[in-house]
Structure formats: C-alpha cells, structure tokens
C-alpha atoms as a PDB file:
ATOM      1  CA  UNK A   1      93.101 102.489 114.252  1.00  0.00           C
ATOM      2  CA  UNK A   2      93.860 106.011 113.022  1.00  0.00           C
ATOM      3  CA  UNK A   3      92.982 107.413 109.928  1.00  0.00           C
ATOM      4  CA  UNK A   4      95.315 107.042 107.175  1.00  0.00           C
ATOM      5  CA  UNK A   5      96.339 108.910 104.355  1.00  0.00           C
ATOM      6  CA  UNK A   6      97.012 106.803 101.623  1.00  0.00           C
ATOM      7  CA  UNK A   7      98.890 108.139  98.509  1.00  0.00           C
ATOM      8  CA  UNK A   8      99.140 104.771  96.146  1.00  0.00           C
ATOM      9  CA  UNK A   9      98.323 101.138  97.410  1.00  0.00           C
ATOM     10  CA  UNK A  10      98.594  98.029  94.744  1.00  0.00           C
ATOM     11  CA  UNK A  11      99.676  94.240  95.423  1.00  0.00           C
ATOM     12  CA  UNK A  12     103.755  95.383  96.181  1.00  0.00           C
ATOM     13  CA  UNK A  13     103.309  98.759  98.049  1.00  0.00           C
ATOM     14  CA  UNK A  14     100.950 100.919  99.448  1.00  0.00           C
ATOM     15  CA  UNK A  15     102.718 104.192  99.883  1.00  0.00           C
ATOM     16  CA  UNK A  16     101.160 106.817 102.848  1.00  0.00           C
ATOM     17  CA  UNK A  17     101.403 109.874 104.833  1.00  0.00           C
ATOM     18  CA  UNK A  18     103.018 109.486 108.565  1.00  0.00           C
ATOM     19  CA  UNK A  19     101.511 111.522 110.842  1.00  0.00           C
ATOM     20  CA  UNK A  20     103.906 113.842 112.882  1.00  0.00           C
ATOM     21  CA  UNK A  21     104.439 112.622 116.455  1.00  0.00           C
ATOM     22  CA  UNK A  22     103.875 108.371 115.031  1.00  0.00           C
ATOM     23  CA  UNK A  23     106.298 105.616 115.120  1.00  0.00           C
ATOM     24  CA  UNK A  24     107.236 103.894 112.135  1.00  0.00           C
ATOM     25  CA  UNK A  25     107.388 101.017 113.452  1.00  0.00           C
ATOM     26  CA  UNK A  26     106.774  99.373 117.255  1.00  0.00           C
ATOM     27  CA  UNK A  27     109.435 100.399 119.823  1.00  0.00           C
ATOM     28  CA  UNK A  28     109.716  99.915 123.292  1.00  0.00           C
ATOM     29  CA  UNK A  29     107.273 102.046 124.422  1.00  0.00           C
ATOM     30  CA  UNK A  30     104.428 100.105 122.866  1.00  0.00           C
ATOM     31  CA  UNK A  31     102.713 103.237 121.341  1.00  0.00           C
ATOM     32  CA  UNK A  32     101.051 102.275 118.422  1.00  0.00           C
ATOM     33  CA  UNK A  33     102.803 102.474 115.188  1.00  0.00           C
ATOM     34  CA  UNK A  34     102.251 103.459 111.527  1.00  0.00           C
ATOM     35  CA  UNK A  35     102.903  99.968 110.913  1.00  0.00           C
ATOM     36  CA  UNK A  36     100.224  98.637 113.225  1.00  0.00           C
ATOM     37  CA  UNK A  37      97.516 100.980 111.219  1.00  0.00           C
ATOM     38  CA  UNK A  38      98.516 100.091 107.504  1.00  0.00           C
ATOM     39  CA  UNK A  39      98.221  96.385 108.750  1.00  0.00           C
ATOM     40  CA  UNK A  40      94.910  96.876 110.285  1.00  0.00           C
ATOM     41  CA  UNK A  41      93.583  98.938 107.202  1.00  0.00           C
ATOM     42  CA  UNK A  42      94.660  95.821 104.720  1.00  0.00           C
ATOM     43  CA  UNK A  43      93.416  93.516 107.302  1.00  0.00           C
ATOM     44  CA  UNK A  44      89.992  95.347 107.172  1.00  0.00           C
ATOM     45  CA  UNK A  45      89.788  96.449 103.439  1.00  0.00           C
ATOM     46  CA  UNK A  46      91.142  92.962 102.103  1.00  0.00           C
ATOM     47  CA  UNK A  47      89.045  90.941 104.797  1.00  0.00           C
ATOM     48  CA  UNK A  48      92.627  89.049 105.146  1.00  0.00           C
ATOM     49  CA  UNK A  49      92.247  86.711 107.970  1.00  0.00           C
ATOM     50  CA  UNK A  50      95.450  86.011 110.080  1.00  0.00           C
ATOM     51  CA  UNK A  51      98.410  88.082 109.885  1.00  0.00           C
ATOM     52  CA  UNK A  52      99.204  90.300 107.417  1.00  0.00           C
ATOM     53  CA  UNK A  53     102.624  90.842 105.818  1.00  0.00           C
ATOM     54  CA  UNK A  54     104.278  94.843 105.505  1.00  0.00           C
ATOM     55  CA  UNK A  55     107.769  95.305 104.800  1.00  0.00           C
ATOM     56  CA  UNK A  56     109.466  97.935 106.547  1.00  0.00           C
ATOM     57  CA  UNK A  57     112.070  99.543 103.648  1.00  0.00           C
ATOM     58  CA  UNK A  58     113.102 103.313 105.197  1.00  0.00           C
ATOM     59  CA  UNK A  59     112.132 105.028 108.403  1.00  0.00           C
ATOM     60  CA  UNK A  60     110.705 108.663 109.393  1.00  0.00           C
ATOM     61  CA  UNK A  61     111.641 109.601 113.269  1.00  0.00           C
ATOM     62  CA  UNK A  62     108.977 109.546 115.822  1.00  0.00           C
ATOM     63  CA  UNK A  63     108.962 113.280 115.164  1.00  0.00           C
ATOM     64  CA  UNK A  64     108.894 114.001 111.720  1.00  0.00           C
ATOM     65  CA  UNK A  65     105.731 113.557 109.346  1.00  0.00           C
ATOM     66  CA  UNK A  66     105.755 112.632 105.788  1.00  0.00           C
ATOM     67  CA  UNK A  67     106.078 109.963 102.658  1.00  0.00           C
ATOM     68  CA  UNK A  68     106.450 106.703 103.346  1.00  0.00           C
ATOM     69  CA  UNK A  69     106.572 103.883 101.897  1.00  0.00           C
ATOM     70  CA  UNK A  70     106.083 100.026 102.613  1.00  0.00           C
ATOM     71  CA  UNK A  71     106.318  96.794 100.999  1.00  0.00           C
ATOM     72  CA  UNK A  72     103.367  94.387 100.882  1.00  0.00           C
ATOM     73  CA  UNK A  73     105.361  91.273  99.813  1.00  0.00           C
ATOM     74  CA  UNK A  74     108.401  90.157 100.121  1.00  0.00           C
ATOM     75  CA  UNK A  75     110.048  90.188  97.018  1.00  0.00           C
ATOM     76  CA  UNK A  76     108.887  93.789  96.519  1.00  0.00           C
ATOM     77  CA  UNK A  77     110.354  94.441 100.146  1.00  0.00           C
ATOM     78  CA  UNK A  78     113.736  92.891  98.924  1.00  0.00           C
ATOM     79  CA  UNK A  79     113.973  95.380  95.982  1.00  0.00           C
ATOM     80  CA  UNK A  80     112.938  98.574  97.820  1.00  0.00           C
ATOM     81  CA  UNK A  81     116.164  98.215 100.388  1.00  0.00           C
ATOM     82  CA  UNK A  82     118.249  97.515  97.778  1.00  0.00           C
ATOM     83  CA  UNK A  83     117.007 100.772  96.134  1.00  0.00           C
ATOM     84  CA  UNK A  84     117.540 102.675  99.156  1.00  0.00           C
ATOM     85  CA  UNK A  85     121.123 100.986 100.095  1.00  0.00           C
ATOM     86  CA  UNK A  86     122.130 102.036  96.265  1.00  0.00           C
ATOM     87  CA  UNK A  87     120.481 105.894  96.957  1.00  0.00           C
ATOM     88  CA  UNK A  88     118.625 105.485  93.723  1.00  0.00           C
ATOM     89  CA  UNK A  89     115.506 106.352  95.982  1.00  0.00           C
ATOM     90  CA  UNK A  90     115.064 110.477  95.712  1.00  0.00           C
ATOM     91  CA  UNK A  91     113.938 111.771  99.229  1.00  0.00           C
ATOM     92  CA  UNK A  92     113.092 115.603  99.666  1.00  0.00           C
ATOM     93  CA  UNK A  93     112.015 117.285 102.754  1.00  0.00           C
ATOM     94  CA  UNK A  94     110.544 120.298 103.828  1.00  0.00           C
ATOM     95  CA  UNK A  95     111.910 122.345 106.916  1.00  0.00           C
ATOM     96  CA  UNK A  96     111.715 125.596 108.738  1.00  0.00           C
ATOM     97  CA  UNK A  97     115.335 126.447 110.044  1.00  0.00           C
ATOM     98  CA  UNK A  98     116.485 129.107 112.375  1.00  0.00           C
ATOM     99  CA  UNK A  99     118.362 132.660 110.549  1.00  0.00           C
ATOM    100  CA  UNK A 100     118.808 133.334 106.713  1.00  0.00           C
ATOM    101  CA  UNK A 101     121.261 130.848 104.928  1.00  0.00           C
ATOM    102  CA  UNK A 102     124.512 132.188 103.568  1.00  0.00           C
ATOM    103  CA  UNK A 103     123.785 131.063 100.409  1.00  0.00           C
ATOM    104  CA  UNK A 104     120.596 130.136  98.785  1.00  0.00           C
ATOM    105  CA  UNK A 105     121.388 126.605  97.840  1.00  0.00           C
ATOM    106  CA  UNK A 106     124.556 124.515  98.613  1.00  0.00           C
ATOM    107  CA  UNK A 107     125.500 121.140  99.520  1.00  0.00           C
ATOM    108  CA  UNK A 108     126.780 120.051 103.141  1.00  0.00           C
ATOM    109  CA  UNK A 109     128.973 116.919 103.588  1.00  0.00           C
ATOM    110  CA  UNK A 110     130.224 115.985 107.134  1.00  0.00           C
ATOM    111  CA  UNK A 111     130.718 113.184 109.257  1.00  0.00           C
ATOM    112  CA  UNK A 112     128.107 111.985 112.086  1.00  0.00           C
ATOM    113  CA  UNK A 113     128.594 109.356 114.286  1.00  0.00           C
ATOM    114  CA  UNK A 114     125.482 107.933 116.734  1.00  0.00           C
ATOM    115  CA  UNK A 115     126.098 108.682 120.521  1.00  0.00           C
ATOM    116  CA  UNK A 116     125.074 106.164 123.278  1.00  0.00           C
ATOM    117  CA  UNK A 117     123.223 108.965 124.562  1.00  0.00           C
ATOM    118  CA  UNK A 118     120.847 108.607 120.746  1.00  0.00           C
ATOM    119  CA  UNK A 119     122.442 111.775 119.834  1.00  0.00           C
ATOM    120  CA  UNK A 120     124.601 112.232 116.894  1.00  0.00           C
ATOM    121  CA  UNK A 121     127.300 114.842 116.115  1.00  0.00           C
ATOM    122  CA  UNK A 122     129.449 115.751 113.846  1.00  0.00           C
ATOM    123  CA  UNK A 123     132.550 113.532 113.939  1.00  0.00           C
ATOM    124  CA  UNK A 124     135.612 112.426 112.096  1.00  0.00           C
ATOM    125  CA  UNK A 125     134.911 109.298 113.338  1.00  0.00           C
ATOM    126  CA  UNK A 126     131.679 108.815 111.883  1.00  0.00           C
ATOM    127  CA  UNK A 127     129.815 108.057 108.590  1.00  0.00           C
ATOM    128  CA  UNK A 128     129.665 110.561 105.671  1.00  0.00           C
ATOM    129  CA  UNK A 129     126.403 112.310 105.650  1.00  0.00           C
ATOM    130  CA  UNK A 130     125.600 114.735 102.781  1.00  0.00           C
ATOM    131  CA  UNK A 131     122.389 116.690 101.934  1.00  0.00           C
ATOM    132  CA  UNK A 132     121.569 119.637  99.105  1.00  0.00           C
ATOM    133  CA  UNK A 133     119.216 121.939  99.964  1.00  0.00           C
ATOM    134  CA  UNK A 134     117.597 125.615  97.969  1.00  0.00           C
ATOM    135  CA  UNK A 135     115.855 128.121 100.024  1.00  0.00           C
ATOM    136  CA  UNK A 136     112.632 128.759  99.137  1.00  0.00           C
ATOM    137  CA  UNK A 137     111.071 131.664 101.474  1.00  0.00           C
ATOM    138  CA  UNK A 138     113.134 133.656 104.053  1.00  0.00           C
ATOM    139  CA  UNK A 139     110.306 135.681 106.397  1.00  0.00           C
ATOM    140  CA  UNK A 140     112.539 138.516 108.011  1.00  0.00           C
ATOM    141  CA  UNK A 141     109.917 139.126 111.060  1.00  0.00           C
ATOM    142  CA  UNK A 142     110.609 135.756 112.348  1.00  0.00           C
ATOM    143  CA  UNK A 143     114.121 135.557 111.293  1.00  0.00           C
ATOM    144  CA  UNK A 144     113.195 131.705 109.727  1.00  0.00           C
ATOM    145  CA  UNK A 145     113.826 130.100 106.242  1.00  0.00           C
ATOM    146  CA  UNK A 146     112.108 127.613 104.540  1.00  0.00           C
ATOM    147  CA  UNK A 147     114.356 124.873 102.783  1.00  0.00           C
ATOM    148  CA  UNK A 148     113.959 121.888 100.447  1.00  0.00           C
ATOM    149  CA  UNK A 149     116.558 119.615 101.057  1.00  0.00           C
ATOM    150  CA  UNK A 150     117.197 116.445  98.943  1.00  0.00           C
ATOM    151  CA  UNK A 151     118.893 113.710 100.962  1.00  0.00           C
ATOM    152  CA  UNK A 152     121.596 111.785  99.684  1.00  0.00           C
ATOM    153  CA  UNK A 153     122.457 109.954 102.574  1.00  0.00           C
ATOM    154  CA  UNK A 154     120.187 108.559 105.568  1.00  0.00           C
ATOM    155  CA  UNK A 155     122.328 108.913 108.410  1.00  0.00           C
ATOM    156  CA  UNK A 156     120.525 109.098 112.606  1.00  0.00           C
ATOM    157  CA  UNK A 157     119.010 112.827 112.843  1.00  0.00           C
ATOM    158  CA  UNK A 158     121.174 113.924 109.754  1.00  0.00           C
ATOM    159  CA  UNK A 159     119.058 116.896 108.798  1.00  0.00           C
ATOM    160  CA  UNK A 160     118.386 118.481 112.270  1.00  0.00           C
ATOM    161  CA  UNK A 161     122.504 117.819 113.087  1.00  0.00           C
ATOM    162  CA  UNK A 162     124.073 119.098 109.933  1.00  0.00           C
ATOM    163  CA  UNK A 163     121.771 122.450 109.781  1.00  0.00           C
ATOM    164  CA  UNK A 164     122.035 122.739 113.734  1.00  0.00           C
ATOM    165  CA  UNK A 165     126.004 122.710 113.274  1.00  0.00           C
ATOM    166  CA  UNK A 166     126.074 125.758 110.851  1.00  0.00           C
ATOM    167  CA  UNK A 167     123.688 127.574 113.511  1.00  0.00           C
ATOM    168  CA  UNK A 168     120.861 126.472 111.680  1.00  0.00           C
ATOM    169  CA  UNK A 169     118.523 124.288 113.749  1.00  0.00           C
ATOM    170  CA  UNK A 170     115.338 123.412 112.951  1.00  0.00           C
ATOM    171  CA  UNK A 171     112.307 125.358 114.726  1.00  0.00           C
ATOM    172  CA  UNK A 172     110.142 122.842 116.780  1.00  0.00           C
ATOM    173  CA  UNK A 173     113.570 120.534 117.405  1.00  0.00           C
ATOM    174  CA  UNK A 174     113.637 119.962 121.011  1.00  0.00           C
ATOM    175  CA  UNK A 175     116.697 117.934 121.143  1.00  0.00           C
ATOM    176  CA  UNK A 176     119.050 119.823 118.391  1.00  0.00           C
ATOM    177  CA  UNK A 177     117.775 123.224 118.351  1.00  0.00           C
ATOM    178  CA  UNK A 178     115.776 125.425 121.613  1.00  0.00           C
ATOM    179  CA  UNK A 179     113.168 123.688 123.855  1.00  0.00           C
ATOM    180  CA  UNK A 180     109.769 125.803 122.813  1.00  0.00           C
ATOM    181  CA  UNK A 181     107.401 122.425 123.128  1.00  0.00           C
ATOM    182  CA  UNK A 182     106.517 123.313 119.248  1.00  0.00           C
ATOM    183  CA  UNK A 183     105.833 120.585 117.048  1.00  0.00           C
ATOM    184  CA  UNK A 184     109.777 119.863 114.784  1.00  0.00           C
ATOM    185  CA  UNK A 185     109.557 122.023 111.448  1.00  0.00           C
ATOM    186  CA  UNK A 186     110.832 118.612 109.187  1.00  0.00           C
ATOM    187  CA  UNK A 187     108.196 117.186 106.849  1.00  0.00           C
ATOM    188  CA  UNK A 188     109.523 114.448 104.309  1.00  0.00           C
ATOM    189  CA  UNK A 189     107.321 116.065 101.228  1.00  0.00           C
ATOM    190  CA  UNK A 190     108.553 114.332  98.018  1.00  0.00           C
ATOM    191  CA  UNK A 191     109.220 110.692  97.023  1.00  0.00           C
ATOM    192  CA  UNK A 192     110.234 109.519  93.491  1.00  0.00           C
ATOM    193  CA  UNK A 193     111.435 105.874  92.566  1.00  0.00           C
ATOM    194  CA  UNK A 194     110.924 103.264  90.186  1.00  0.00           C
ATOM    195  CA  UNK A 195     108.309 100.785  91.372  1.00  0.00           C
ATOM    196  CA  UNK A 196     110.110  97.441  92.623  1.00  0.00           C
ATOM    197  CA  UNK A 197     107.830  95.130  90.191  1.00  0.00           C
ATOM    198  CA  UNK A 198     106.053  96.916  87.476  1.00  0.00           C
ATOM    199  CA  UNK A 199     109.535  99.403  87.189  1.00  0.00           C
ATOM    200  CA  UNK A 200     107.069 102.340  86.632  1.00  0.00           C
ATOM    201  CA  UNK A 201     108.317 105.579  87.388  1.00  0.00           C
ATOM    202  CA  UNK A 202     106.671 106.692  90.622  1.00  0.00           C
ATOM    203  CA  UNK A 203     106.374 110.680  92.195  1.00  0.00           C
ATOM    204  CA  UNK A 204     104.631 111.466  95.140  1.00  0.00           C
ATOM    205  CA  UNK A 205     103.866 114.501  97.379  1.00  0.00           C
ATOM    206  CA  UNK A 206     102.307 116.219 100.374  1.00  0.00           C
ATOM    207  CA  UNK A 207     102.402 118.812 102.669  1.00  0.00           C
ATOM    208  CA  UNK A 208     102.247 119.296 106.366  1.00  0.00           C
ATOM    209  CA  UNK A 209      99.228 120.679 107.901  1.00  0.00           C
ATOM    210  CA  UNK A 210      99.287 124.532 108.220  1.00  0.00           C
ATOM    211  CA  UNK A 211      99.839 124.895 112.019  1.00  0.00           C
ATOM    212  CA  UNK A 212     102.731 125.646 114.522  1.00  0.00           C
ATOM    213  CA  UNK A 213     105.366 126.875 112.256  1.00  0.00           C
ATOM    214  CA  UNK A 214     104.606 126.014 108.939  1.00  0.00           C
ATOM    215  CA  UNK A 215     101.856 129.009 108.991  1.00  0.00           C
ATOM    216  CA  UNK A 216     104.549 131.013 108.534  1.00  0.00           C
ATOM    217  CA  UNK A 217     105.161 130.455 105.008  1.00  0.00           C
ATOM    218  CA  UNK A 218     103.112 129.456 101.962  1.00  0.00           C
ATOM    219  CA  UNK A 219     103.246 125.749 100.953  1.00  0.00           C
END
C-alpha cells in the first residue's frame, strides 16, 4: 500500500491527496489504484474484516494529482453525485500553461466531444464545457503562466483541450501539448462543498510537490 495523504476522514468521507501518475480507480491495466489504498488504509486502521465499502463520487486522470474525495457509505455516496451532477461542488486547479494569456482572467465556453481514439476536441457536436481561470505568475524566461482555474463543468480532458485550443497547452501534457516526458503541469488544489450528512461547510487544499515544472513559480 502507498502512503496516503489524508486531508479529512469521518464515518461519510475521508477526503485525500492523489498522487500524480495514480488511478482513481482500477482500469484495465490492473495498476493499483487510489481506491485500492484508501480501502486498505480503513481496512487496516478500522481492523474491518471483509470488504470494505468506498464510493467513487468524481475522478482525477491517471495524470493529474490532487483533492479527492470519496464516500464511505452509501447514502453519503448518493448525495456527493448529486452535488457534483448539480455543480454545487467548487473544483479549482492549479496549472502551468504554455505563453502569456491575453487577458489575465476570463472565462472559456466551447464544445468537446470524446473521440474513439480517448481524445477529445473541440466540437459543435459535443457537450458544453466551460472553465474561469486568473493568472497568477507569468515567468518571461520560460515563456509559462501559472493559472487557477475554477471548473464549472467536468467534461474528458477539458482543461488540457480548451487551453491547448487557444495555443495554450499545458507543460508536461504529452497527449495535448509537446512530448518532453515531463510530469503534466495540472494539480486539482482546492475543494469546497457542503458535507453530504452533517451539511458543514467544508474547504480543502494542497499543493503539488516542487519538482519538474512547478519549481518555476512560487506556490
């Protein structure tokens, strides 16, 4: 089991820090997931004997590090999706993009539709996708900015397609932006939402590790 980094844990949630390069959940690779730790660490810490129950409610691509957070009972689990169907769940995210951005804040709405290839692109056929963002640091000698971007819609690989489009892609993106074998610049820093049960008001954040390009700026 790898070591986790957890933010908040009761009886409903237990809310953690996804390593970059980690699957959410199991795929068909069989890698081990985020989901298969947080199980093992409730097995082990609760001494729960037989399997033990974690509701998947969002997801982080392979990837991308950051906030997550998962349901540890059903009703709880039931709640959480609804709050992220209704977008009354705030996401932000932290990324490094390629250039200087016309503007220093701005919203971008556009279509993106899924390829069979697992790429998406912007489409007229596809679902509305729309993200804010405010730059925070522009660093001249690497022509780079860093961005907070508040998500108000979870489409496939929004973030990386909507900034690549505008000539914007994200440094480390090896499928969107140039092949350098650098670790993806997209780190999901803040989550805020009401708890499902005890409807407290609940804020959370962290930051990625200073290395690759995030030693660039200061976090």
């Amino acid at each position: 089991m790898n070591k986790l980094n957890v933010l908040y844990e009761d009886n409903h949630i237990i809310v953690v820090v996804k390593p970059f390069n980690v699957l959410s959940q199991g795929d068909s690779t069989g890698d081990r997931s985020l989901m298969d730790d947080i199980k093992e660490y409730i097995k082990v810490k609760y001494h729960k004997p037989g399997n033990v129950y974690l509701g998947l409610v969002h997801r982080l691509d392979r990837p991308v590090g950051g906030i997550m957070v998962f349901a540890r009972s059903s009703k709880a689990a039931s709640r959480l999706c609804k709050s992220f169907n209704e977008h009354s769940i705030e996401k932000k995210y932290l990324a490094i993009v390629h250039g200087k951005m016309e503007a220093s804040s701005g919203e971008m709405i556009d279509k993106i539709e899924k390829g069979n290839d697992g790429n998406s692109f912007i489409s007229e056929n596809g679902k509305e996708a729309i993200l804010e963002y405010e730059v925070l640091q522009y660093n001249p000698e690497h022509d780079c900015s860093l961005v907070s971007i508040t998500l108000k819609t979870g489409r496939h690989h929004q973030i990386r397609v909507q900034f690549a489009s505008r000539g914007h892609y994200l440094l480390g993106d090896q499928r969107y932006g140039v092949q350098d074998n650098k670790q993806i610049s997209l780190f999901s820093y803040q989550l805020s939402f009401t708890h499902p049960v005890t409807k407290e008001t609940l804020k959370f954040q962290a930051f990625p590790e200073k290395k690759d390009y995030w030693t660039i700026f200061t976090l």
